[in-house]
Protein backbone atom coordinates (compact mmCIF):
# COMPACT_ATOMS: atom_id res chain seq x y z
CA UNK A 1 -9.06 19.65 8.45
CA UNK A 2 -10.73 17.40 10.70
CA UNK A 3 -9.32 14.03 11.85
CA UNK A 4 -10.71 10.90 14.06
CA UNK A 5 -8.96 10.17 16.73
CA UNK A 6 -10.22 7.43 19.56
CA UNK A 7 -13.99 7.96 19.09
CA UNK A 8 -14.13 11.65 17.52
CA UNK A 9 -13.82 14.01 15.40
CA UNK A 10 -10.87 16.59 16.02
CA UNK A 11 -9.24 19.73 14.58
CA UNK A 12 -6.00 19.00 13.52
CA UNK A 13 -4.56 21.51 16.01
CA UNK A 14 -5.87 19.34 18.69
CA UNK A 15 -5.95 15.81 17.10
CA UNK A 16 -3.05 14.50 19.35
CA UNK A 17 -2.00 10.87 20.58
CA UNK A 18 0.40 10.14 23.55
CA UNK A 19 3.91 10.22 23.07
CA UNK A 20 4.07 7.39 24.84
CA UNK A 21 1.86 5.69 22.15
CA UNK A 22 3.38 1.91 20.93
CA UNK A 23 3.34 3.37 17.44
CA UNK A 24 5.06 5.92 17.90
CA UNK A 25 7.95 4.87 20.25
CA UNK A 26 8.45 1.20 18.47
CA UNK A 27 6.36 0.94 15.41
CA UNK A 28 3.96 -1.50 16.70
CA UNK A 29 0.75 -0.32 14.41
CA UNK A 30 -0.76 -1.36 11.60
CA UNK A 31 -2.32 1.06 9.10
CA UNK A 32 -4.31 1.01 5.54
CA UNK A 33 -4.40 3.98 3.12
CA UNK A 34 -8.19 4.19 1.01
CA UNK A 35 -8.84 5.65 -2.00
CA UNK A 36 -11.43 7.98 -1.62
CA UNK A 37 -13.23 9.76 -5.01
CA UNK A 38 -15.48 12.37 -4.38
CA UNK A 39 -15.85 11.22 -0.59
CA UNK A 40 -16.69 7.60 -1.12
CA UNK A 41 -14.24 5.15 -0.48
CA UNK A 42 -12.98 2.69 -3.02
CA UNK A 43 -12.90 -1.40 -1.62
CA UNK A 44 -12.80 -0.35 1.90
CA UNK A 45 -14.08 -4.00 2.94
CA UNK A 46 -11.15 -5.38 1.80
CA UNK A 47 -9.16 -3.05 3.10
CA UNK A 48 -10.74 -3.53 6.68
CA UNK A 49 -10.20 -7.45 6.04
CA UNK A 50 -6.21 -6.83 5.37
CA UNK A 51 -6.17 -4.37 8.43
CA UNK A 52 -7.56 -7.36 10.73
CA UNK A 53 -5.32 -9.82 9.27
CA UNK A 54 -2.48 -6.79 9.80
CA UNK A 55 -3.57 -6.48 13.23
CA UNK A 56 -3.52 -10.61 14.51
CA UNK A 57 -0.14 -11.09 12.50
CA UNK A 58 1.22 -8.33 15.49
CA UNK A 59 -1.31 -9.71 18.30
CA UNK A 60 -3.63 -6.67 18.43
CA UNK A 61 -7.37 -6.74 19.40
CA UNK A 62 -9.01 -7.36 15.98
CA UNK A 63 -10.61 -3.45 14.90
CA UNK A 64 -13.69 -2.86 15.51
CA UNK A 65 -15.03 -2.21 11.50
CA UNK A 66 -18.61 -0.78 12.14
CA UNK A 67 -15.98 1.80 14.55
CA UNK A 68 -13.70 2.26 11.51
CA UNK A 69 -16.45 2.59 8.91
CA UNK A 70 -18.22 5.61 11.26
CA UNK A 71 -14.66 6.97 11.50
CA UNK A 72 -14.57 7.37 7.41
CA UNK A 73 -18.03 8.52 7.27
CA UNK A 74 -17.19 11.06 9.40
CA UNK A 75 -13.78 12.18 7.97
CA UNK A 76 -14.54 12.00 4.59
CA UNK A 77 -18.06 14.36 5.23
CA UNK A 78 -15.79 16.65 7.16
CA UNK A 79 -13.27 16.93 4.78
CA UNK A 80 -14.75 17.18 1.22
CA UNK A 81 -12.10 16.90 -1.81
CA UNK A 82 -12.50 15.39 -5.48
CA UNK A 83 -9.87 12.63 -4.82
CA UNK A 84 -8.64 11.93 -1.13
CA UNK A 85 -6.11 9.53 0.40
CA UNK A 86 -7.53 8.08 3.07
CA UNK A 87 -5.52 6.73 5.87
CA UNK A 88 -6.84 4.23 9.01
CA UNK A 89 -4.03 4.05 11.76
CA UNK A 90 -4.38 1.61 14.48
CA UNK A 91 -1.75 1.05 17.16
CA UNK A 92 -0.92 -1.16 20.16
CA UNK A 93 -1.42 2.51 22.25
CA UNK A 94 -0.01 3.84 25.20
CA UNK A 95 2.65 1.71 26.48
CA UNK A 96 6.03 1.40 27.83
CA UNK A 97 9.19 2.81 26.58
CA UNK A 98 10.09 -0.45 25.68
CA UNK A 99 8.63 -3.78 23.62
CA UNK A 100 6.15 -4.93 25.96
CA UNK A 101 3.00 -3.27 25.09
CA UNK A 102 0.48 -1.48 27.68
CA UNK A 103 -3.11 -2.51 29.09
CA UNK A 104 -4.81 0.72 27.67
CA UNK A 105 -6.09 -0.69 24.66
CA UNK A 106 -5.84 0.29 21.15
CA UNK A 107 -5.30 4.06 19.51
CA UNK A 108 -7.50 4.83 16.49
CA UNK A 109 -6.65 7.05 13.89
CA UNK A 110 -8.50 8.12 10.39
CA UNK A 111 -7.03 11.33 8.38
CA UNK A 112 -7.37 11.81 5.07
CA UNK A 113 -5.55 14.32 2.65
CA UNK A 114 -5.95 15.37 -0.88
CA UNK A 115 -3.70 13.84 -3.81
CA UNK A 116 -3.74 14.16 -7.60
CA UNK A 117 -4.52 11.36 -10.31
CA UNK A 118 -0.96 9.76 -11.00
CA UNK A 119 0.88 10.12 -14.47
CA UNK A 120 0.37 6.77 -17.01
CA UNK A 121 3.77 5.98 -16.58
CA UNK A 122 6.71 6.23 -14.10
CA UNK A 123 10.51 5.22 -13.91
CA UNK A 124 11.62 2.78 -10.82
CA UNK A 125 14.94 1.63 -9.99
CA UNK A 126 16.35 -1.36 -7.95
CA UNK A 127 17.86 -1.09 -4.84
CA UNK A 128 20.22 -3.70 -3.00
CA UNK A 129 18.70 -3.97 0.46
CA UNK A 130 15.88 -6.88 0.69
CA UNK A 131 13.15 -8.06 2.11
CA UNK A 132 12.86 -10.81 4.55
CA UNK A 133 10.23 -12.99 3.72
CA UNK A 134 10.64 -15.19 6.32
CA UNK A 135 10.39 -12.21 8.95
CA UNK A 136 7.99 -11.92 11.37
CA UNK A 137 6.23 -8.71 9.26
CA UNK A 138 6.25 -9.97 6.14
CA UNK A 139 2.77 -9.63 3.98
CA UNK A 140 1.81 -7.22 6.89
CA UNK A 141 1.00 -3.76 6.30
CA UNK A 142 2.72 -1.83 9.59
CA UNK A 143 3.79 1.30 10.44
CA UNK A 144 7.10 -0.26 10.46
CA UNK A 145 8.30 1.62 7.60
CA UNK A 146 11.91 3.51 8.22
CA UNK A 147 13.39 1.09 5.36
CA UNK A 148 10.94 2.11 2.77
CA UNK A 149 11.45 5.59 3.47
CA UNK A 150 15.03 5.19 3.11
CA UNK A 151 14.41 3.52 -0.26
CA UNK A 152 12.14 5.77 -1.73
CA UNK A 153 14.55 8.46 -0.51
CA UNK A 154 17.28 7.11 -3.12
CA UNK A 155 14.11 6.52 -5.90
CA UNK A 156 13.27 9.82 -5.75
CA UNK A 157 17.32 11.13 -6.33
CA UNK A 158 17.54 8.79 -9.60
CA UNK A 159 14.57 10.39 -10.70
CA UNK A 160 12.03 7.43 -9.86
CA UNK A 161 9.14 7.41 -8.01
CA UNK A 162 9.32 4.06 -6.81
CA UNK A 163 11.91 1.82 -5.16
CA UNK A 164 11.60 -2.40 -5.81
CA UNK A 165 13.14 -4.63 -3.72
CA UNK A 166 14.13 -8.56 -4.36
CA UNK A 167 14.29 -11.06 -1.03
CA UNK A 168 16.70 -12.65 0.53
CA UNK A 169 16.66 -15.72 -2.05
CA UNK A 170 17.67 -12.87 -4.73
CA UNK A 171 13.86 -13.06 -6.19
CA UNK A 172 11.66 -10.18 -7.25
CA UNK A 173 9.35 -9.14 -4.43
CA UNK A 174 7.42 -5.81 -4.36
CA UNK A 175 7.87 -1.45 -4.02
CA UNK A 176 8.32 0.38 -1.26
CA UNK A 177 4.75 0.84 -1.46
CA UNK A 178 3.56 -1.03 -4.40
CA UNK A 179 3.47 -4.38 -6.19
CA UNK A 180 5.34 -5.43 -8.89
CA UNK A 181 4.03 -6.81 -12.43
CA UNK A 182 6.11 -8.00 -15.95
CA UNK A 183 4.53 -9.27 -19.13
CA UNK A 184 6.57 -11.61 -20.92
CA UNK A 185 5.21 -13.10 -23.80
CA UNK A 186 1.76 -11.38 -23.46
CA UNK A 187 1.31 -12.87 -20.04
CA UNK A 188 1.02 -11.19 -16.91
CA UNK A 189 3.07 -12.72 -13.72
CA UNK A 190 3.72 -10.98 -10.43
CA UNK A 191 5.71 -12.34 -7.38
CA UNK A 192 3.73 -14.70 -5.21
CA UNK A 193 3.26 -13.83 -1.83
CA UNK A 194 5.53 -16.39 -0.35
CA UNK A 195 7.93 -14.03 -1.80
CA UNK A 196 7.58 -11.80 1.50
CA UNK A 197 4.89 -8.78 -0.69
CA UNK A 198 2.13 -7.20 0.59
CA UNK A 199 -1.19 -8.75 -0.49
CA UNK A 200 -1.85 -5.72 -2.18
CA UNK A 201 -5.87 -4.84 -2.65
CA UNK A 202 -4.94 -3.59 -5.77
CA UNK A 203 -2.85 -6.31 -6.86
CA UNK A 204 -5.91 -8.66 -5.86
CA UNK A 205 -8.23 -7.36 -7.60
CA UNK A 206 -5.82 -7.09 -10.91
CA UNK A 207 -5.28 -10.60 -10.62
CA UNK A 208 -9.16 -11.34 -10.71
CA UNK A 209 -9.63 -9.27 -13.44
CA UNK A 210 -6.78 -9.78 -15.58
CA UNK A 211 -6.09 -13.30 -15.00
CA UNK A 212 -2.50 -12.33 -14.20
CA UNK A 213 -0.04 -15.51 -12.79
CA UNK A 214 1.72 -15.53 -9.65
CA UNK A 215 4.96 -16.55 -10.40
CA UNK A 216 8.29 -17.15 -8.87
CA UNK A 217 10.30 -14.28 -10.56
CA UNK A 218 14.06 -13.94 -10.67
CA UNK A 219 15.07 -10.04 -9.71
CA UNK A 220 17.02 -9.85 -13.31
CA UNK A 221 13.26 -10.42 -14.88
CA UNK A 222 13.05 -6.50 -15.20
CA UNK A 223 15.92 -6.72 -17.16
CA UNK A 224 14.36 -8.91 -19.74
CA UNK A 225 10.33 -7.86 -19.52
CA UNK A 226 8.56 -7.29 -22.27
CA UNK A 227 6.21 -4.57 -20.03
CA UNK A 228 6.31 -4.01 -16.36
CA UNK A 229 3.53 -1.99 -13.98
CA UNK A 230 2.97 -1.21 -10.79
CA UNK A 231 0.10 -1.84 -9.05
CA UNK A 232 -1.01 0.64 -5.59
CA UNK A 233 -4.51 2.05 -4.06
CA UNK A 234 -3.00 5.34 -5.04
CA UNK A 235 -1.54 4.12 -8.43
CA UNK A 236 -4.18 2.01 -9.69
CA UNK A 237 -2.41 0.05 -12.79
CA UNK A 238 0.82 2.31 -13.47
CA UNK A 239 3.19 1.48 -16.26
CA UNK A 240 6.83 1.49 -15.84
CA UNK A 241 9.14 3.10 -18.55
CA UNK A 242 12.28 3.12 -17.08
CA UNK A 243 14.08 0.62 -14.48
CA UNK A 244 17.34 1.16 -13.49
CA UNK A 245 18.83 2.15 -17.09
CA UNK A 246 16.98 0.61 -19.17
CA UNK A 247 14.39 2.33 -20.86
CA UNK A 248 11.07 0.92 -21.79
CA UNK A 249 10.12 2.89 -24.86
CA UNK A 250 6.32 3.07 -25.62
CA UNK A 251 4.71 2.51 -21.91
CA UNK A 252 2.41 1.78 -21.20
CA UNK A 253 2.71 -0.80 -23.78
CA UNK A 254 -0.31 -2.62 -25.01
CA UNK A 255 -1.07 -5.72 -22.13
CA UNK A 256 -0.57 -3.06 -19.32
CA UNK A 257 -2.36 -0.23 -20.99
CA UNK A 258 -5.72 -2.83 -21.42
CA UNK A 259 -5.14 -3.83 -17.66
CA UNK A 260 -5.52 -0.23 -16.74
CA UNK A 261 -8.32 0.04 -18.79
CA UNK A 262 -9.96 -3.11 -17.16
CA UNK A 263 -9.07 -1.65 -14.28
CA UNK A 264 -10.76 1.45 -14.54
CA UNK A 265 -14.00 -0.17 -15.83
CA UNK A 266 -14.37 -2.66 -13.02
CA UNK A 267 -13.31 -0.32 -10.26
CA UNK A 268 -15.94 2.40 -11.58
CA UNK A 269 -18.65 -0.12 -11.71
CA UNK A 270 -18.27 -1.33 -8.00
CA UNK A 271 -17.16 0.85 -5.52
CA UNK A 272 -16.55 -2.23 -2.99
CA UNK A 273 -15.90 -5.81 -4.87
């Protein structure tokens, strides 16, 4: 395995960063994962857009993209696998034990590891902590992620694979590492980002093509859905047949299973829209 790490490739045995690195001592780091099929990577402008807009919402240097777009190159010709997950950390670097960050600059890592197609459908549950969408992370995609590791801890012991979270005004908001869509009465909504989600590339790009509503969404909604997905680089359009305890017999029903169809045919025919 070979990893990029501040202007080169690396083993993994040596691929190291301080331990004094921001990201590591106080989450301050920003990160995007890629698909990658068969070593190209899917939408990776927009994902380099997000990571910018990641990286000024903390007050790091803007990334260098023509450095980041080497960086995949390189990993993903060093590392050939059918279907890869693709991951671009960027950090505040070597700093002080504390908040304040240090004069070093940024740290740069791209790794990428191998994953497997995910099934049609999945079961989520509900969990009571929220999101803060009037924090000063929300919508940004950092390395600041203890809580959703804690939440996909309990997802994963109710038999789910994915944990969705309301916000603080009780209102449905997004996964621990997805976004969140219903169908109710053959339309499409999903939570608007005001709610405190991640602009999800994904989610995007489902909206374009589906002509899906953002909508401010009570948290009961996924009690009363007609059809709900989830939407992820890794998930692509994934239907949901069981939240909480109630089952959702028949996913993916028929509006979600001809977004994932749209979704496959767009996403095949451009690599990077």
């Amino acid at each position: 395995m070979k990893i990029w790490v501040d202007g080169g490739l690396r083993d993994v045995e040596s691929a190291r960063v301080s331990v004094l690195d921001h990201g590591l001592t106080v989450g301050d780091g920003i990160f995007e994962t890629v698909k990658a099929t068969d070593g190209k990577p899917f939408a990776l402008t927009r994902h380099l857009d997000r990571l910018t807009r990641s990286a000024r919402g903390l007050g790091l240097p803007d990334p260098d993209h023509d450095e980041i777009r080497r960086a995949c190159a390189a990993v993903l010709e060093a590392n050939p696998m059918p279907l890869g997950r693709l991951r671009i950390t960027y950090t505040g670097g070597h700093g002080p034990l504390g908040s304040d960050r240090g004069d070093q600059g940024p740290t740069l890592v791209v790794a990428l590891g191998e994953t497997a197609r995910r099934p049609d459908s999945t079961a989520v549950i509900t969990v009571p902590w929220t999101r803060n969408e009037r924090g000063a992370l929300a919508g940004l995609k950092t390395t600041s992620y203890a809580e959703n590791v804690v939440a996909l801890a309990r997802a994963h012991q109710h038999g789910a694979s994915e944990a969705l979270f309301g916000n603080t005004a009780g209102r449905l908001c997004e996964g621990t590492g997805s976004n969140v869509f219903v169908v109710l009465d053959g339309e499409i909504h999903t939570p608007p980002l005001a709610s405190g989600c991640l602009a999800g590339i994904t989610r995007a790009l489902v909206i374009e093509w589906t002509g899906a509503k953002e909508t401010d969404l009570p948290l009961d909604v996924l009690r009363q859905a007609d059809e709900i997905f989830l939407t992820s680089t890794l998930r692509d359009v994934q239907a949901v047949h069981r939240v909480d305890d109630r089952e959702l017999p028949g996913a993916p029903g028929p509006v979600t299973a001809k977004a994932m169809r749209v979704f496959d045919e767009r996403s095949g025919d451009d690599l990077d829209p």
